[in-house]
Protein backbone atom coordinates (compact mmCIF):
# COMPACT_ATOMS: atom_id res chain seq x y z
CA UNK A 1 49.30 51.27 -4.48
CA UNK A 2 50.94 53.96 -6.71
CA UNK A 3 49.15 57.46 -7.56
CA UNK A 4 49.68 58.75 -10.67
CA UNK A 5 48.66 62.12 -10.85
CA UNK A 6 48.83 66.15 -8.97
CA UNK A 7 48.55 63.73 -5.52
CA UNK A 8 51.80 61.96 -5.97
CA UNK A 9 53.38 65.59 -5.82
CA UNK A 10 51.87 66.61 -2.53
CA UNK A 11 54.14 64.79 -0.19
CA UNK A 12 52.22 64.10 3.11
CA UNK A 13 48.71 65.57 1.97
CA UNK A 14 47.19 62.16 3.87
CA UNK A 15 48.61 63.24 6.99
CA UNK A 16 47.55 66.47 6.78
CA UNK A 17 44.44 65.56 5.90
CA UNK A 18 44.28 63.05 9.35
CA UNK A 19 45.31 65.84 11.39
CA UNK A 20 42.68 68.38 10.74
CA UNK A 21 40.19 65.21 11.02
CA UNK A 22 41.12 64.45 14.49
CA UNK A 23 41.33 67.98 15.37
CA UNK A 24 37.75 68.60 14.42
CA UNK A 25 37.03 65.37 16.52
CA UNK A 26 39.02 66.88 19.30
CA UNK A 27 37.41 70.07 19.35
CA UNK A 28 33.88 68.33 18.73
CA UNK A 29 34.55 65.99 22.40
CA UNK A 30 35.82 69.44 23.97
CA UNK A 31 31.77 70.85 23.71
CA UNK A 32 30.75 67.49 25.46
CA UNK A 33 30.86 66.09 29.01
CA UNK A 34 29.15 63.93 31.44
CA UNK A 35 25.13 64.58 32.20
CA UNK A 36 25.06 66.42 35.19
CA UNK A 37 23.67 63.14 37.22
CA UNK A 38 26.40 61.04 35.34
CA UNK A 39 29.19 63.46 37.19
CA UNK A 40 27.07 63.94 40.62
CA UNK A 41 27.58 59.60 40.59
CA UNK A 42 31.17 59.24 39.88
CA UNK A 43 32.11 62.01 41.89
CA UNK A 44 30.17 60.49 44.84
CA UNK A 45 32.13 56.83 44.14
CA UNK A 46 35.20 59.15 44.31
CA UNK A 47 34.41 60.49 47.55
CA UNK A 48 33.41 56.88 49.06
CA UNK A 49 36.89 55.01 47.74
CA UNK A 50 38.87 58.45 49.20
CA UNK A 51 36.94 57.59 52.72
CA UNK A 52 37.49 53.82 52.55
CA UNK A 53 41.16 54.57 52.42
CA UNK A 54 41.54 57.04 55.03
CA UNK A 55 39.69 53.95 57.51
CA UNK A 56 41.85 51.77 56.03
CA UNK A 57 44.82 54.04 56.82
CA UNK A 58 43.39 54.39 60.54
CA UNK A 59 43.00 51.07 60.92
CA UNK A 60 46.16 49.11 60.21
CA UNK A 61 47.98 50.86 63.14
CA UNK A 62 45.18 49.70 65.77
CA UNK A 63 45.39 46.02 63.64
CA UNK A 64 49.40 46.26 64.07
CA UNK A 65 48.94 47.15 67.29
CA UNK A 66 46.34 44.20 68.40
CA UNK A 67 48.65 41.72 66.75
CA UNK A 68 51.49 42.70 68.57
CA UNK A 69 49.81 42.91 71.66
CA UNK A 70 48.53 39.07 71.60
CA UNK A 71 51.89 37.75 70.07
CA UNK A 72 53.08 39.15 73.67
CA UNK A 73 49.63 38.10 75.76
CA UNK A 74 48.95 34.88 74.43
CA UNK A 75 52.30 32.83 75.06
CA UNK A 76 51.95 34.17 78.98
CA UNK A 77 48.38 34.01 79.44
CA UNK A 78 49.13 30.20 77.98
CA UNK A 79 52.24 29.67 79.97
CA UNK A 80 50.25 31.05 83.73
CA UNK A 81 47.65 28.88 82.35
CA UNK A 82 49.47 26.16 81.75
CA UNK A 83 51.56 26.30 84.91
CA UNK A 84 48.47 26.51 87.24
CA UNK A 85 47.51 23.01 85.68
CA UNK A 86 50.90 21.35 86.27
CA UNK A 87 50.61 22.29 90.05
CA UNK A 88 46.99 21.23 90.40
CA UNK A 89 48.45 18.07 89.09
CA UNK A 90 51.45 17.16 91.20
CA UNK A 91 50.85 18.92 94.07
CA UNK A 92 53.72 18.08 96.66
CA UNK A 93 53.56 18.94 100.49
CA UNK A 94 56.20 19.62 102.78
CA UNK A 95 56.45 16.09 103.90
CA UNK A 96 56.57 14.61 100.52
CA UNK A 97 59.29 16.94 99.17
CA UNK A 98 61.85 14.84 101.52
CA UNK A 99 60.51 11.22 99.92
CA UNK A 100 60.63 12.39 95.72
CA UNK A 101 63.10 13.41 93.25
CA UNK A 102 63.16 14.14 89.73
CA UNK A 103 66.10 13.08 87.11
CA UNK A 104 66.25 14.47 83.85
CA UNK A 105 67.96 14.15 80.82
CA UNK A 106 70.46 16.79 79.01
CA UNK A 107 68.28 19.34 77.17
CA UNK A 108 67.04 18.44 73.41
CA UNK A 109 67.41 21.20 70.97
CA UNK A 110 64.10 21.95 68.45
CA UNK A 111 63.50 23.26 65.27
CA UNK A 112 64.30 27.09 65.48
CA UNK A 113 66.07 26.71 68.84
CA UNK A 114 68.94 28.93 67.87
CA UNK A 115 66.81 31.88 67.11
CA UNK A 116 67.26 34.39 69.76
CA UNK A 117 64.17 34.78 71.99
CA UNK A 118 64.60 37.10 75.63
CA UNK A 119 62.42 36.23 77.89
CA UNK A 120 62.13 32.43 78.24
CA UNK A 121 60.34 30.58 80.41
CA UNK A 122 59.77 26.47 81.11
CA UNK A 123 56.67 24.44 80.92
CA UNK A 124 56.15 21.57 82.73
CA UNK A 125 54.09 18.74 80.74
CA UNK A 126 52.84 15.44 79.50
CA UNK A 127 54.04 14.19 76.19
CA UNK A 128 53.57 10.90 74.20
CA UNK A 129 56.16 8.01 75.74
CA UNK A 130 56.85 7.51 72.28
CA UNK A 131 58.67 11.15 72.61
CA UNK A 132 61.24 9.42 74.26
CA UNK A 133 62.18 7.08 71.08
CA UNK A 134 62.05 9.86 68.90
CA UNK A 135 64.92 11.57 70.43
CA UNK A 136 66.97 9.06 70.78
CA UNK A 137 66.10 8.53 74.67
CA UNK A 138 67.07 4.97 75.39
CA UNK A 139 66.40 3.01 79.20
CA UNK A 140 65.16 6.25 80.60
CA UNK A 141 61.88 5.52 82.76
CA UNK A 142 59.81 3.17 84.31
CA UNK A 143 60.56 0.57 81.13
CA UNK A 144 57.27 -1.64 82.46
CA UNK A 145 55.48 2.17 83.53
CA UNK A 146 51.56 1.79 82.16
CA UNK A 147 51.21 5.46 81.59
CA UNK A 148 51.08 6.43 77.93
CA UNK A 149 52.94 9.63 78.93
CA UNK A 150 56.19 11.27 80.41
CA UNK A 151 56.79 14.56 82.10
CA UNK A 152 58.99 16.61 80.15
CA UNK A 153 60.39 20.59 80.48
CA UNK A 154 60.03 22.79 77.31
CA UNK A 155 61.61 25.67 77.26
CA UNK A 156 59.58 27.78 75.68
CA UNK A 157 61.44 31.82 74.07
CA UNK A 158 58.98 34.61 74.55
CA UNK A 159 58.02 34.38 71.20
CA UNK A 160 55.97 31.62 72.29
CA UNK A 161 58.38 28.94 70.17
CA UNK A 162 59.32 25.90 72.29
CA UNK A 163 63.41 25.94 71.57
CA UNK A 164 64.64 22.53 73.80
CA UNK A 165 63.22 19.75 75.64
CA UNK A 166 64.34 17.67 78.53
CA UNK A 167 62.62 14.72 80.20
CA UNK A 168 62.29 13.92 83.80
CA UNK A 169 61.66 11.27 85.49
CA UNK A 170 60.12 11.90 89.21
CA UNK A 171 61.36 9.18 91.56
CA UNK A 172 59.50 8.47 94.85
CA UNK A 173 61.49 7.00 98.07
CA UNK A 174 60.13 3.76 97.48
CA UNK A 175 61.12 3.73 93.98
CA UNK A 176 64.58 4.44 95.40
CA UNK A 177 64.78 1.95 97.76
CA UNK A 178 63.33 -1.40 95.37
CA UNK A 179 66.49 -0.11 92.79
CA UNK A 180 70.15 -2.02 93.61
C-alpha cells in the first residue's frame, strides 16, 4: 500500500508509534502482580519441588549404594546356597571316596567369558542331557543313562556371569570294572 501524503515523509513514524504502545503496555503490567494467595501458592509448589530434589539428591547415593551391595551379596549368598545343595546331594563318605571318580571334559567357553571377572568361583550342577549335544559333546556318558540330566562345573566370575562349562561324569568302581 502506498501513502500519499505528510506520512510518506515521516520515515519510521509506525515504529515509533509501536514503541511508545508497548511501552505504555510495559509500564501498565509493571503496576500489576499476582493476588497475594496466587503468590503464597506458587511459592509453596516452589518450596515442595526444591525439597523433592534435595531427597532425591539424598537418595541416589543410599540407591547406588544398595545396588552395589547386592550385585556383590547375591552371586555368594547364591553360590553358598547353591553349594550346600550339591553336597546334600552327593554326599560321599570316607569309604566311598576310594570306589568313585569323576571325568570331565576340557572347559567350554560362554557368552562374555573373556570379560575379566576377580573372584571366581565353581558351581557344581544339573543341566539338561541335551547340554551335552549343544556343545558339541559326543560319546561322553552313560549313552543308555535314564537320567534327563548331567553334572556339570560352571565357573561362575564374581560378577555373578557363568564364563565356561565343563561336564563330568562320576564313575563308581563297579562302573569301572563292567568297562573293557
Amino acid at each position: 500500500m502506498t501513502m500519499n501524503g505528510p506520512e510518506q515523509d515521516r520515515p519510521g513514524t509506525d515504529e515509533r508509534d509501536l514503541q511508545s504502545l508497548l511501552r505504555a503496555v510495559a509500564e501498565d503490567d509493571e503496576t500489576l502482580g499476582a493476588s497475594p494467595s496466587v503468590e503464597k501458592r506458587l511459592l509453596g509448589e516452589l518450596q515442595a519441588i526444591a525439597r523433592m530434589r534435595r531427597t532425591r539428591m539424598r537418595m541416589l547415593p543410599l540407591a547406588a549404594a544398595a545396588a552395589v551391595l547386592l550385585a556383590i551379596a547375591l552371586p555368594a549368598w547364591y553360590a553358598s546356597r547353591h553349594q550346600t545343595n550339591v553336597a546334600e546331594h552327593h554326599p560321599i563318605s570316607d569309604g566311598d571316596a576310594a570306589s568313585v571318580r569323576e571325568e570331565a571334559t576340557e572347559f567350554f567357553p560362554l557368552p562374555y567369558s573373556e570379560v575379566p571377572a576377580p573372584g571366581s568361583y565353581m558351581v557344581r550342577m544339573q543341566v539338561p542331557r541335551t547340554a551335552l549335544r549343544s556343545f558339541g559333546v559326543q560319546g561322553f556318558g552313560n549313552p543308555d543313562a535314564t537320567s534327563a540330566t548331567v553334572t556339570a562345573d560352571v565357573l561362575v566370575g564374581g560378577d555373578g556371569l557363568a564364563r565356561a562349562v565343563r561336564f563330568v561324569r562320576v564313575i563308581r568302581n563297579q562302573e569301572r570294572q563292567e568297562q573293557p
